[in-house]
N, C-alpha and C. Protein backbone atom coordinates (compact mmCIF):
# COMPACT_ATOMS: atom_id res chain seq x y z
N UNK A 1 0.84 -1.18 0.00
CA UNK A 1 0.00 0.00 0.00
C UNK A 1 0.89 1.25 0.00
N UNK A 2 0.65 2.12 -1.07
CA UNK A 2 1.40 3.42 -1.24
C UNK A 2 0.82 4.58 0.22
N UNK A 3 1.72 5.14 0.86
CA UNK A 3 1.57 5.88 1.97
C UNK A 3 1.49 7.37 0.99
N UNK A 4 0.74 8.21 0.75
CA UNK A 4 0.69 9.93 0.11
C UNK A 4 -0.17 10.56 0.64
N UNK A 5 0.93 11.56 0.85
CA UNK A 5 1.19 13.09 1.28
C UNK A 5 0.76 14.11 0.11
N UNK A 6 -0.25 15.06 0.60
CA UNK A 6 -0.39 16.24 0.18
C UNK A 6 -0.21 17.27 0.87
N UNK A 7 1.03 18.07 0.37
CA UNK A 7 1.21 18.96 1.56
C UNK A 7 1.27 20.51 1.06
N UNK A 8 0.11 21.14 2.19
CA UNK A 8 -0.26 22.35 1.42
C UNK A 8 -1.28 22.75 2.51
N UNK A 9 -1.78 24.11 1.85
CA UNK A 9 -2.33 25.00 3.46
C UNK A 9 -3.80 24.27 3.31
N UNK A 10 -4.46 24.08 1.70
CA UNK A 10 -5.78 24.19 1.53
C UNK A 10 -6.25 24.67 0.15
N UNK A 11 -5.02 25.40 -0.31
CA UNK A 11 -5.39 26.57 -1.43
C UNK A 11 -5.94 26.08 -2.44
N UNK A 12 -6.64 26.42 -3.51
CA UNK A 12 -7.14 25.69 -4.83
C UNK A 12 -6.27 24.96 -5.24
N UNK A 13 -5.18 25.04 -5.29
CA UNK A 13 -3.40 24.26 -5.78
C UNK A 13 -3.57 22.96 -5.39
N UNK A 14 -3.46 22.71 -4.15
CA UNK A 14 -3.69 22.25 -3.00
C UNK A 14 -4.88 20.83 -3.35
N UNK A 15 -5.83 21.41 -3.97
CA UNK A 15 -7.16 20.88 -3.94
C UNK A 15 -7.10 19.93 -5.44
N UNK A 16 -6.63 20.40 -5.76
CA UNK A 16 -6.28 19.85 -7.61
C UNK A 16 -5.42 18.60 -7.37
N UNK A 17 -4.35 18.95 -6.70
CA UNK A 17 -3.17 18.23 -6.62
C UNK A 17 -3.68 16.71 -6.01
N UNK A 18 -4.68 16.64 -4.97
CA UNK A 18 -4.95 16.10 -4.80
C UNK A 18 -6.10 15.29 -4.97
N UNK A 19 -7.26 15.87 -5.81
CA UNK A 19 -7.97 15.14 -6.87
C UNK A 19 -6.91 14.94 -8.37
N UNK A 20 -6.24 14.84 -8.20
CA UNK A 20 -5.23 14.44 -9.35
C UNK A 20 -4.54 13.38 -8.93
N UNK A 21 -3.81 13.02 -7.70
CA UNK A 21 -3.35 11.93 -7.28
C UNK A 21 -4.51 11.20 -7.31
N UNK A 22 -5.76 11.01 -6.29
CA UNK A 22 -6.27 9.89 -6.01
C UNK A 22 -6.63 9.57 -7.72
N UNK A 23 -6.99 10.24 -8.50
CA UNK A 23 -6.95 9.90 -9.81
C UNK A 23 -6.61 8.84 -10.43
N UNK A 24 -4.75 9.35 -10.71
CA UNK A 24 -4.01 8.75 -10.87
C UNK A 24 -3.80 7.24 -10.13
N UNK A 25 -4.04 7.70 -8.51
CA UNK A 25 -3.63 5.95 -8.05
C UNK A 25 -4.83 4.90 -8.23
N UNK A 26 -6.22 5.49 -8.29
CA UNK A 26 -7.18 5.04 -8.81
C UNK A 26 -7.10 4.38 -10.37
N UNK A 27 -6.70 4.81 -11.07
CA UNK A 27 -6.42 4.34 -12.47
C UNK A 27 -5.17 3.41 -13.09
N UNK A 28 -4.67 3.36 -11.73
CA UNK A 28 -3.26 2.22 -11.25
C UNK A 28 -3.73 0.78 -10.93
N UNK A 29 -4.90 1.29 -9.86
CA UNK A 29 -6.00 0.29 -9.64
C UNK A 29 -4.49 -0.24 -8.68
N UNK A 30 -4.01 0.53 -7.62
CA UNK A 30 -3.04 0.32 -6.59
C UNK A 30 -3.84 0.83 -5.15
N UNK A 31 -3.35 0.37 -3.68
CA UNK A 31 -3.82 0.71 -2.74
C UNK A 31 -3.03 1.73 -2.07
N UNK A 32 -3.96 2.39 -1.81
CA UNK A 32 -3.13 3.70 -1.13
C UNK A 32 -4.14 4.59 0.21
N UNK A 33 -3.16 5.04 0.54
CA UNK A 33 -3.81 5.76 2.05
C UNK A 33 -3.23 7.67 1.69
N UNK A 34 -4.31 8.50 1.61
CA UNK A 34 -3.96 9.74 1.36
C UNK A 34 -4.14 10.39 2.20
N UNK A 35 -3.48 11.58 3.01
CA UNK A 35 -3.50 12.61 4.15
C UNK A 35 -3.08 13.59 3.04
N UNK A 36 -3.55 14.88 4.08
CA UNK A 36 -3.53 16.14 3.41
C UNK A 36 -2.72 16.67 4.69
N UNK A 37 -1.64 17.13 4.44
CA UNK A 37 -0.82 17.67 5.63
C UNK A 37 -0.77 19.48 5.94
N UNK A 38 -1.60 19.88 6.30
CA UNK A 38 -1.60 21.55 6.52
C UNK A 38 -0.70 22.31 7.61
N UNK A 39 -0.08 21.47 8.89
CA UNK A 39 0.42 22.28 9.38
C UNK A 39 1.84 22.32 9.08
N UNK A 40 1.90 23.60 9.30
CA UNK A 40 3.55 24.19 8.24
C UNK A 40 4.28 23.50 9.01
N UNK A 41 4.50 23.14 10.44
CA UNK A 41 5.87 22.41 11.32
C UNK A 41 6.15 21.45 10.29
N UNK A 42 4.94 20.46 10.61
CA UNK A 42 5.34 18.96 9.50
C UNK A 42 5.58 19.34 8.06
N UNK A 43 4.79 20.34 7.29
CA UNK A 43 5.38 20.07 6.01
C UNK A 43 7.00 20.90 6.15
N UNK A 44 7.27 21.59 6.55
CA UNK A 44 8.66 22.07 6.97
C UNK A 44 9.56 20.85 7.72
N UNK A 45 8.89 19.58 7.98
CA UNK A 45 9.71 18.77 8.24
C UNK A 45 10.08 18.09 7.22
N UNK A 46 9.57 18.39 5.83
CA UNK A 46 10.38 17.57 4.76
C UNK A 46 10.75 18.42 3.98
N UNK A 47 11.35 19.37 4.19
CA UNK A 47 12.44 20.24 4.02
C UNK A 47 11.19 21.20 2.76
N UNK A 48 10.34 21.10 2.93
CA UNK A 48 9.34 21.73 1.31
C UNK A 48 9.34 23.03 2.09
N UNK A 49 9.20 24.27 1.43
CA UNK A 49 9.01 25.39 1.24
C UNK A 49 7.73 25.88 0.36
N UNK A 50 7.62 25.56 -0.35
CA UNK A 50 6.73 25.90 -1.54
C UNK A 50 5.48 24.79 -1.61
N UNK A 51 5.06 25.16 -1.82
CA UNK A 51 3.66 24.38 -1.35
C UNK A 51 2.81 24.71 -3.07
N UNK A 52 2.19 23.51 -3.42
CA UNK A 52 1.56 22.44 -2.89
C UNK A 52 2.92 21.31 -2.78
N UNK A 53 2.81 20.27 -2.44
CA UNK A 53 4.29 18.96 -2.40
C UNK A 53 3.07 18.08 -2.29
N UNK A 54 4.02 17.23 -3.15
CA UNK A 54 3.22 15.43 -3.47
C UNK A 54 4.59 14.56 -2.44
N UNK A 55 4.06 13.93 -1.11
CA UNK A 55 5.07 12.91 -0.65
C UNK A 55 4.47 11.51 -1.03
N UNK A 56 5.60 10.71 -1.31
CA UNK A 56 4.46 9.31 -2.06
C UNK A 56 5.96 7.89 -0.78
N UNK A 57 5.49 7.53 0.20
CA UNK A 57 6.22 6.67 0.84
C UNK A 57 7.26 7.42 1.47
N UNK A 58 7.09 8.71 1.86
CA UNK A 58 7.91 9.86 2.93
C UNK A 58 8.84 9.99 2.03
N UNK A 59 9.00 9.67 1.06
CA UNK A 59 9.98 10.89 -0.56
C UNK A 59 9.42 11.71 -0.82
N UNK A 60 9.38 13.28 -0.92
CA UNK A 60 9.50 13.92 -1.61
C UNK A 60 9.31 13.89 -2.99
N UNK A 61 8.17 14.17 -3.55
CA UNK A 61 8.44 13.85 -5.66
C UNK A 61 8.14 15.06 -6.42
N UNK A 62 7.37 16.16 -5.54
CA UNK A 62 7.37 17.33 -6.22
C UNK A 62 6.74 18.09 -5.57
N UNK A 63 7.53 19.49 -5.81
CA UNK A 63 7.07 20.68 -4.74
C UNK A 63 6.73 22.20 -5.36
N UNK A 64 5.42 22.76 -4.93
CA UNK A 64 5.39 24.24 -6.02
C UNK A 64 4.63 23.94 -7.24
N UNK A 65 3.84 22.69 -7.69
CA UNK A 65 3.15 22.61 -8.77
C UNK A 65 2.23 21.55 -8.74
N UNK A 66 1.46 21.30 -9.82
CA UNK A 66 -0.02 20.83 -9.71
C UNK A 66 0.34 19.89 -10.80
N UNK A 67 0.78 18.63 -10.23
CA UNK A 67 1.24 17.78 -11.83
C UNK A 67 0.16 17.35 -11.97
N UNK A 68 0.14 16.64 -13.56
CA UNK A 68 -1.24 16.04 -14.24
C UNK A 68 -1.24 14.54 -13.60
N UNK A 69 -2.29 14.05 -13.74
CA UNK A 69 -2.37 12.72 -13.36
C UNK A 69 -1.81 11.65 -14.13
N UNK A 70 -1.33 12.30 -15.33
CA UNK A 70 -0.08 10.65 -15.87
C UNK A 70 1.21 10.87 -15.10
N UNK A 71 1.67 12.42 -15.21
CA UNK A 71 3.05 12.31 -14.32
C UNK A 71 2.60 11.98 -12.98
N UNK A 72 1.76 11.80 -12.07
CA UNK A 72 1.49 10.98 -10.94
C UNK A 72 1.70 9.73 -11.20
N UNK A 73 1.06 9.44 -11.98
CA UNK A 73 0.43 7.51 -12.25
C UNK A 73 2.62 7.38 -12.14
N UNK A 74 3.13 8.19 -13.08
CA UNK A 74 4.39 7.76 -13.38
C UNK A 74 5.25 7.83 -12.36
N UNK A 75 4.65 8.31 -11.18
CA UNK A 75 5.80 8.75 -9.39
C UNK A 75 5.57 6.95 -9.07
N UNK A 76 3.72 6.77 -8.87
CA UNK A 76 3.25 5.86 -8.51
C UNK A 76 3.60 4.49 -8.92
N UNK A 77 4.62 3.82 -9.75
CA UNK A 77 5.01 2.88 -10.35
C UNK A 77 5.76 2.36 -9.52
């Protein structure tokens, strides 16, 4: 089961990013558990600055943008 992180305050960014993952892991037809992480301590605990951040198994895969759901499906492999 894939462990993902959305980490971000809330913002529309935020909101995309993550109807775009479950998307993507949905169309993997893979199991996964999704949290939305808002408070700045923790997402400042994985060194992100820029917000929105996709964490997929406590890596880091992208920070500051709203990827499409194939470049997800393609973290998710």
């Amino acid at each position: 089961m894939k462990q993902i992180k959305i980490l971000g305050s809330g913002c529309a960014k935020c909101e995309q990013l993550k109807k775009n993952t479950q998307q993507a892991a949905e169309s993997l037809g893979i199991e996964y558990e999704l949290e939305k992480v808002t408070n700045m301590l923790d997402i400042s605990s994985y060194g992100v600055m820029l917000t929105p951040a996709l964490v997929v198994d406590g890596e880091v895969k992208s920070v500051g943008k709203v990827l499409a759901p194939d470049a997800i499906a393609a973290l998710l492999k």
